[in-house]
C-alpha atoms as a PDB file:
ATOM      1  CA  UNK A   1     146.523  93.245 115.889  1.00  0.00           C
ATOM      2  CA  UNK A   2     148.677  93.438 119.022  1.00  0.00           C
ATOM      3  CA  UNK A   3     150.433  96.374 117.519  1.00  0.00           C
ATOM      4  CA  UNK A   4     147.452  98.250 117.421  1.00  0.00           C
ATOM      5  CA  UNK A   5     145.927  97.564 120.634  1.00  0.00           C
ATOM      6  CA  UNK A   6     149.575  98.388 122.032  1.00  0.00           C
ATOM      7  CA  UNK A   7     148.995 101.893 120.076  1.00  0.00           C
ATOM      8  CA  UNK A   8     145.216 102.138 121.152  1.00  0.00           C
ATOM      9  CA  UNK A   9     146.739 101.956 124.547  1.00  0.00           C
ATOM     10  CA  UNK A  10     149.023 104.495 124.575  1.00  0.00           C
ATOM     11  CA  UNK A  11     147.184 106.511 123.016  1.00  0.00           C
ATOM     12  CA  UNK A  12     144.414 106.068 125.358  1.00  0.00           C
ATOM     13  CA  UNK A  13     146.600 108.130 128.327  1.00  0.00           C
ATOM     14  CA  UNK A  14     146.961 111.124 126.066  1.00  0.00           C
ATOM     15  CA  UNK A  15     144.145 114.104 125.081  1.00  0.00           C
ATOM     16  CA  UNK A  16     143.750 115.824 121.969  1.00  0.00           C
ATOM     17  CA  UNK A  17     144.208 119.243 123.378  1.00  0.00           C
ATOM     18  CA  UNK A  18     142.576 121.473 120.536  1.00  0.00           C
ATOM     19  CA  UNK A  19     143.846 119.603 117.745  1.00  0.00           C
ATOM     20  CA  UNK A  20     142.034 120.231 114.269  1.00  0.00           C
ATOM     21  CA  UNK A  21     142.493 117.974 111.379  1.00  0.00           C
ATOM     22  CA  UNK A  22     140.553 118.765 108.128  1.00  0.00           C
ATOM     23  CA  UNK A  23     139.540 116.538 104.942  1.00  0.00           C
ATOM     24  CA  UNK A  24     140.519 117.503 102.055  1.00  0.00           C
ATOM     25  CA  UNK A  25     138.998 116.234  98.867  1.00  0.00           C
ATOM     26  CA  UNK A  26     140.760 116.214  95.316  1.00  0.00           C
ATOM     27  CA  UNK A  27     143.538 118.475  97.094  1.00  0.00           C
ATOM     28  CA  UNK A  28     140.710 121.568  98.090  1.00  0.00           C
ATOM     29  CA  UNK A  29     140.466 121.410 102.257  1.00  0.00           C
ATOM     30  CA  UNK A  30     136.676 122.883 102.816  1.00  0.00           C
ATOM     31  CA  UNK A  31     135.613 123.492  98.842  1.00  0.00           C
ATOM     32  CA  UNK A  32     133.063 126.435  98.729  1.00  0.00           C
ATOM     33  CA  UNK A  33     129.811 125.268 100.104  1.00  0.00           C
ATOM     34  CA  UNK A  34     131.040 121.869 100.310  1.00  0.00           C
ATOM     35  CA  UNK A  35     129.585 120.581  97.173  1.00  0.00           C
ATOM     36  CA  UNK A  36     131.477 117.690  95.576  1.00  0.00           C
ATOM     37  CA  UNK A  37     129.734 116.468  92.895  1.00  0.00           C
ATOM     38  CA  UNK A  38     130.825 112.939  91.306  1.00  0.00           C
ATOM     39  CA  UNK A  39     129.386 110.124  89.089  1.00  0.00           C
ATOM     40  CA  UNK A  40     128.771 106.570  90.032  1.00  0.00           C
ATOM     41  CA  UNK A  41     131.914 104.789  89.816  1.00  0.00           C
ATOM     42  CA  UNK A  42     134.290 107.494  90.183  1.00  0.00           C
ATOM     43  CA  UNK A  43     137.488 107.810  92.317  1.00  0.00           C
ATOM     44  CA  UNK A  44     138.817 110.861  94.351  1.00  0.00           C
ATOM     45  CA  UNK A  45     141.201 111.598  96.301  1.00  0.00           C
ATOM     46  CA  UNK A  46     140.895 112.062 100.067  1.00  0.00           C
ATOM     47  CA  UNK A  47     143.406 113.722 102.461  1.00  0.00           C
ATOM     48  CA  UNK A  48     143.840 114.726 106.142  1.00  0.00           C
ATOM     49  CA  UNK A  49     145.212 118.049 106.476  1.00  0.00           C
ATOM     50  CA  UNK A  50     146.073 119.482 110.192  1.00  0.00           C
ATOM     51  CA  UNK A  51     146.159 123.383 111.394  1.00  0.00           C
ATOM     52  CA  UNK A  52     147.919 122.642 114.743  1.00  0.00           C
ATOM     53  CA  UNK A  53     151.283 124.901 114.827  1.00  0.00           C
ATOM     54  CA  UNK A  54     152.261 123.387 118.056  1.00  0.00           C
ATOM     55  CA  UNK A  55     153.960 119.495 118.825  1.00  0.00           C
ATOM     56  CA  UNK A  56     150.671 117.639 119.766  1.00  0.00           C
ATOM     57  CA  UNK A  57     151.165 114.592 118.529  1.00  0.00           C
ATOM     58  CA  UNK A  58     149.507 111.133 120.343  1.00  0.00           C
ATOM     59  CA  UNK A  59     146.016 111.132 119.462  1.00  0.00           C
ATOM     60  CA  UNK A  60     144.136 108.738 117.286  1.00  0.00           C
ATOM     61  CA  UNK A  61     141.060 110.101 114.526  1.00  0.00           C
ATOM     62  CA  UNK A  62     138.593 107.572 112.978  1.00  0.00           C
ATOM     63  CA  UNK A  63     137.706 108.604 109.104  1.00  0.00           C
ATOM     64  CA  UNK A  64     134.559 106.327 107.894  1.00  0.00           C
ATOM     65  CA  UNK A  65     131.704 106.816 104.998  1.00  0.00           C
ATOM     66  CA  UNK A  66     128.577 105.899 105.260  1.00  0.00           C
ATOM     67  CA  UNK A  67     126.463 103.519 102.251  1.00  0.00           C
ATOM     68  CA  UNK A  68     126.944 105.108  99.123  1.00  0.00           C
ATOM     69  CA  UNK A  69     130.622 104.951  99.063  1.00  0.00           C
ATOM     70  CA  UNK A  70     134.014 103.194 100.386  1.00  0.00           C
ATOM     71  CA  UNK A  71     137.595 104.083 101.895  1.00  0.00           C
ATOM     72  CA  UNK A  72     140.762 102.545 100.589  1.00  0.00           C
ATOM     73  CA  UNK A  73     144.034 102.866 102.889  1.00  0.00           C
ATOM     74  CA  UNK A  74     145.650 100.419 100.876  1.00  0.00           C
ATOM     75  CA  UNK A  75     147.592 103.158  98.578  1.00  0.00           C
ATOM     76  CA  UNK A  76     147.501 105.889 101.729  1.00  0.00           C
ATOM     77  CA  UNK A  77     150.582 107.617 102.885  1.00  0.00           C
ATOM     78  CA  UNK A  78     151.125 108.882 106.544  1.00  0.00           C
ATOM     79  CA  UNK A  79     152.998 111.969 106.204  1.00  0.00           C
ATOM     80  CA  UNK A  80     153.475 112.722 109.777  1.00  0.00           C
ATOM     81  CA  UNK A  81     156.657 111.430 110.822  1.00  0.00           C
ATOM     82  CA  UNK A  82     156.011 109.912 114.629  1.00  0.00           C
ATOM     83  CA  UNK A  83     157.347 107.119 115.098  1.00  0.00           C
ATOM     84  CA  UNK A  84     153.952 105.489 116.284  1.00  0.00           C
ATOM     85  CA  UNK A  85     152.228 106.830 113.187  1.00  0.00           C
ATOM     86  CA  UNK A  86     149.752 104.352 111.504  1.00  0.00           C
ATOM     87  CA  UNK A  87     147.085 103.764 109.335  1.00  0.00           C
ATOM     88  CA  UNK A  88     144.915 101.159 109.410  1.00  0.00           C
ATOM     89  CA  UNK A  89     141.899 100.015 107.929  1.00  0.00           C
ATOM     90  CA  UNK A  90     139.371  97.780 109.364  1.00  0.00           C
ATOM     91  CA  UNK A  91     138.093  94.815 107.348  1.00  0.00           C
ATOM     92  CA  UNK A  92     135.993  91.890 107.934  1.00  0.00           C
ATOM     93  CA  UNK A  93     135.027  91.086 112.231  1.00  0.00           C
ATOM     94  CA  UNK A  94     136.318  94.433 113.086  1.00  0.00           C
ATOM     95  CA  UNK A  95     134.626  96.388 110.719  1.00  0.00           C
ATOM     96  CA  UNK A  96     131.402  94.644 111.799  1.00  0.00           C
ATOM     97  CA  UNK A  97     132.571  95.680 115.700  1.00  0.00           C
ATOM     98  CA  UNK A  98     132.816  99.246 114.423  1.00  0.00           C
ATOM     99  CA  UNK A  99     129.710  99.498 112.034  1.00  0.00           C
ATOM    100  CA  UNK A 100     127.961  98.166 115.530  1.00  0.00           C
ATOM    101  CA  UNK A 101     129.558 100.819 117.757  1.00  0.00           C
ATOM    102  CA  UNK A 102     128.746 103.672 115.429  1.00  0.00           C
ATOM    103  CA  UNK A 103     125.201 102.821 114.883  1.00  0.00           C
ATOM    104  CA  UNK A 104     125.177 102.927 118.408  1.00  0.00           C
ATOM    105  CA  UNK A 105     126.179 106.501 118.145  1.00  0.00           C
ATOM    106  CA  UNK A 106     123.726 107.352 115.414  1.00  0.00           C
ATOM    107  CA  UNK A 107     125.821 107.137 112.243  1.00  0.00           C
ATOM    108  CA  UNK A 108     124.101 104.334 110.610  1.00  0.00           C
ATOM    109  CA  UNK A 109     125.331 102.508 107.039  1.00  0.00           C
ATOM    110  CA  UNK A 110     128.800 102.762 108.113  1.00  0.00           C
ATOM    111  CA  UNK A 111     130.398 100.504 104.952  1.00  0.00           C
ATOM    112  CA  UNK A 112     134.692 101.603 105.661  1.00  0.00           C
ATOM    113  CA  UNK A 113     136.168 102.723 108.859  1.00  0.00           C
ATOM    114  CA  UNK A 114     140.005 103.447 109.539  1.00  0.00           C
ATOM    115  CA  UNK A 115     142.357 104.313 112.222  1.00  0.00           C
ATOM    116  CA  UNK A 116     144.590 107.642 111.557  1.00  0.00           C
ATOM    117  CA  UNK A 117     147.190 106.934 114.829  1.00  0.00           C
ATOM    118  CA  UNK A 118     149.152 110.193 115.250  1.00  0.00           C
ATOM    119  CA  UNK A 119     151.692 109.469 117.836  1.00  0.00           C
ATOM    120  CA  UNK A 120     155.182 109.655 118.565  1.00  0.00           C
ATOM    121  CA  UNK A 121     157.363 107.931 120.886  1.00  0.00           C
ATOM    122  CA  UNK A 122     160.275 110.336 120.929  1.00  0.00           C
ATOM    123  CA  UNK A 123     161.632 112.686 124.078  1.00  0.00           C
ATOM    124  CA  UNK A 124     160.452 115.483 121.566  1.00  0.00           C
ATOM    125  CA  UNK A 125     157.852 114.853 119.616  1.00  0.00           C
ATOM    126  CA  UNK A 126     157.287 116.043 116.223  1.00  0.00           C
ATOM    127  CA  UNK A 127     154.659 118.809 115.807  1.00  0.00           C
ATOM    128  CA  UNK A 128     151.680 117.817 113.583  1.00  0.00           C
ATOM    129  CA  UNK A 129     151.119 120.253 110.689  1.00  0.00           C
ATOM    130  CA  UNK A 130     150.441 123.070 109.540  1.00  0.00           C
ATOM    131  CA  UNK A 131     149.521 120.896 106.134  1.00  0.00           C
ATOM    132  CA  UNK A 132     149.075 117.617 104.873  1.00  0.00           C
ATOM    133  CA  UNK A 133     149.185 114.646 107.665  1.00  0.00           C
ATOM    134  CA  UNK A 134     147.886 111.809 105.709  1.00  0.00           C
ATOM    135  CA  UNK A 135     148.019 111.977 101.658  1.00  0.00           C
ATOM    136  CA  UNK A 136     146.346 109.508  98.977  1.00  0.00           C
ATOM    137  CA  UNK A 137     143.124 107.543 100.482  1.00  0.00           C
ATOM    138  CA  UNK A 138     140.909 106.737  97.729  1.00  0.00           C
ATOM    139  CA  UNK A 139     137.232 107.213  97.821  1.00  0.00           C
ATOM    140  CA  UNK A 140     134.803 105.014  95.453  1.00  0.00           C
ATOM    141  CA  UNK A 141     131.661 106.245  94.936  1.00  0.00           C
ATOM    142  CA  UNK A 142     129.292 103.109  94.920  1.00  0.00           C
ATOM    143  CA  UNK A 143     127.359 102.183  92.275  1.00  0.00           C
ATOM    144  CA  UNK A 144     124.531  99.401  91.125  1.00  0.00           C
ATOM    145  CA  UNK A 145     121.080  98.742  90.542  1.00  0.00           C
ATOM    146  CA  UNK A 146     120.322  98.984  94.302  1.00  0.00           C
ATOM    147  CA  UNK A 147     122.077 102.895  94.668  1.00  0.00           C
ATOM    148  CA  UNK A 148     119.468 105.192  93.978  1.00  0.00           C
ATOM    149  CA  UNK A 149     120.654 108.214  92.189  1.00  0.00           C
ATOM    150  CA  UNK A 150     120.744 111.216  93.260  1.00  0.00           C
ATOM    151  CA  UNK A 151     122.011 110.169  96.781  1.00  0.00           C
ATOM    152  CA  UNK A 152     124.521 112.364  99.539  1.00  0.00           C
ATOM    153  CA  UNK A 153     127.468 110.068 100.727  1.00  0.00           C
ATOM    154  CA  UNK A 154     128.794 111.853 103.876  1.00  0.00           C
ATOM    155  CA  UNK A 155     132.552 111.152 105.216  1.00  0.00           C
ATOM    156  CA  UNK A 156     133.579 111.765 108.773  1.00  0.00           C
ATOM    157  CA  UNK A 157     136.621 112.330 110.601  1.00  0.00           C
ATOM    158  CA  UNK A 158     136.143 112.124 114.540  1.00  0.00           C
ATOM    159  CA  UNK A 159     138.213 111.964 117.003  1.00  0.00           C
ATOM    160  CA  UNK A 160     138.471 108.353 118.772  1.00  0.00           C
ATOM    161  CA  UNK A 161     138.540 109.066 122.552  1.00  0.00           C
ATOM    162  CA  UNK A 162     135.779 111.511 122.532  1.00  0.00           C
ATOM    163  CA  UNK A 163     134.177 111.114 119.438  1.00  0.00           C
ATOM    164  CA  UNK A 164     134.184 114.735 118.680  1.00  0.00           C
ATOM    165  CA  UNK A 165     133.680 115.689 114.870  1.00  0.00           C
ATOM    166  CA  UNK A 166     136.635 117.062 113.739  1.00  0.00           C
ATOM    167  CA  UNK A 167     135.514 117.543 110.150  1.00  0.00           C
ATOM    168  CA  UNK A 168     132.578 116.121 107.810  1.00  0.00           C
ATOM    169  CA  UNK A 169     132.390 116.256 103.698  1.00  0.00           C
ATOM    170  CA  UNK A 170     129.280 115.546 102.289  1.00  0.00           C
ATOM    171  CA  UNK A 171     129.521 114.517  98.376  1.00  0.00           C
ATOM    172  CA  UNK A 172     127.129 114.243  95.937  1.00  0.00           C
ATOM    173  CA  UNK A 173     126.840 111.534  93.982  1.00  0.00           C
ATOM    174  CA  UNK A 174     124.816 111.939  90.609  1.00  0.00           C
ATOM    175  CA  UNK A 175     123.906 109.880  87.556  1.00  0.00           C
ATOM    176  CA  UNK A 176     125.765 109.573  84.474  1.00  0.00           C
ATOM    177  CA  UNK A 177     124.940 112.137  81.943  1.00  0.00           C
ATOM    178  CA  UNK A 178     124.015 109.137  79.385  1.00  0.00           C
ATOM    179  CA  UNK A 179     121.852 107.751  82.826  1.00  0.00           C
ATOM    180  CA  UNK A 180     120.077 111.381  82.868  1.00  0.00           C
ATOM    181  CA  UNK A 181     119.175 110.976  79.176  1.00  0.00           C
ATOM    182  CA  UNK A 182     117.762 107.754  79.262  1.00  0.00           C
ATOM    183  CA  UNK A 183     116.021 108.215  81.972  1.00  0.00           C
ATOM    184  CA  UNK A 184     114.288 111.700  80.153  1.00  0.00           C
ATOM    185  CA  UNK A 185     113.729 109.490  77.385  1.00  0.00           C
ATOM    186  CA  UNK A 186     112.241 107.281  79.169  1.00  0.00           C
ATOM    187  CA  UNK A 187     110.063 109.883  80.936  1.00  0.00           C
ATOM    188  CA  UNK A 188     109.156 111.259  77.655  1.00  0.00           C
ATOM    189  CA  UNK A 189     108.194 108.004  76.395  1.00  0.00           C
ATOM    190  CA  UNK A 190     105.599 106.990  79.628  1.00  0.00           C
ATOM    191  CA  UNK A 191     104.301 110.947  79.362  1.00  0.00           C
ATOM    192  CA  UNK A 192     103.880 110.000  75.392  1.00  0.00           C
ATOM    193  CA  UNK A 193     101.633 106.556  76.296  1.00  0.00           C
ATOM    194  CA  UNK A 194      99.236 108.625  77.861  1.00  0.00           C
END
C-alpha cells in the first residue's frame, strides 16, 4: 500500500498532456460499431493500447466494469517499461472506497476497478506507445440466476487526475444458444396453454 500511495503521489505533480490510451478487446482496438457479443460465462481478453508518439510517461488511468462483468489483473502484463510502471487491482476496503467515489461520479454498479500507473523515474523517460501498453487482463462475463439476459456490460478507461474518458467498450452479453431454445420452448409451450 505505501508503494502505491508513494506512486499516487508522484504521479499527482504530473499532467497527462494529450495522452490517448485505447481498449482493445480480443486483440481488435475500436471493433466496427463496437459490438462485442459474448455468452454468459465467457472470457476475453482485454488490452490497453496507446497512440502517443512522444515520451509522456507519469500519468495514472483507472480501467473498471460495471455489474454484469469483472476485471482480473492477476495474469496482466505491463508492457511499458518505466520504471514506476504498475498494475494494480483493488480488492476488498478499497474497492468499496472506489465503487463509493464512482457512484459519486455517476457510474453506478462498479464490481472491479484497477490502477494502470504509467510512470518512469528515469532522466529520460521512455515514450509510451505507439502499441500495446498493458497486455492480458481477463474479462468474465457474469453469469447466474440474478443476470438478466440480454444485458450491456460497459468497461471504462479514465484518466485518474481528471477523470476524463479516455476510452469506453460496451459488450454485449447474450444467452446461450441452448438458453435461447429453451426459453422459445418454453414460450411456445405458455402460447400453447392458451
Amino acid at each position: 500500500m505505501k508503494k502505491l500511495l508513494a506512486l499516487m503521489l508522484v504521479l499527482s505533480v504530473v499532467s497527462v498532456a494529450n495522452a490517448t490510451l485505447q481498449i482493445s478487446v480480443g486483440g481488435v482496438v475500436d471493433p466496427p460499431e463496437t459490438t462485442i457479443i459474448l455468452q454468459p460465462s465467457d472470457h476475453v481478453v482485454i488490452d490497453i493500447h496507446s497512440d502517443l508518439l512522444a515520451p509522456q510517461p507519469n500519468f495514472t488511468a483507472l480501467l473498471f466494469t460495471n455489474c454484469y462483468g469483472t476485471l482480473d489483473a492477476s495474469n496482466a502484463v505491463m508492457l511499458y517499461g518505466g520504471s514506476l510502471a504498475e498494475i494494480y487491482q483493488f480488492l476488498g476496503e478499497e474497492l468499496v472506497e472506489y465503487q463509493v467515489g464512482l457512484a459519486e461520479l455517476g457510474y453506478l454498479h462498479v464490481t472491479s476497478v484497477m490502477l494502470l500507473g504509467f510512470a518512469d523515474g528515469a532522466a529520460e523517460p521512455l515514450p509510451l506507445g505507439p502499441g500495446k501498453v498493458v497486455d492480458l487482463i481477463d474479462f468474465h462475463c457474469m453469469d447466474g440466476p440474478d443476470v438478466p439476459l440480454p444485458n450491456d456490460v460497459v468497461i471504462w478507461l479514465l484518466d485518474f487526475d481528471s477523470f476524463e474518458v479516455y476510452d469506453s467498450q460496451v459488450i454485449h452479453q447474450v444467452p446461450e444458444p441452448a438458453t435461447m431454445l429453451l426459453l422459445g420452448l418454453g414460450g411456445l409451450l405458455l402460447r400453447r396453454r392458451k
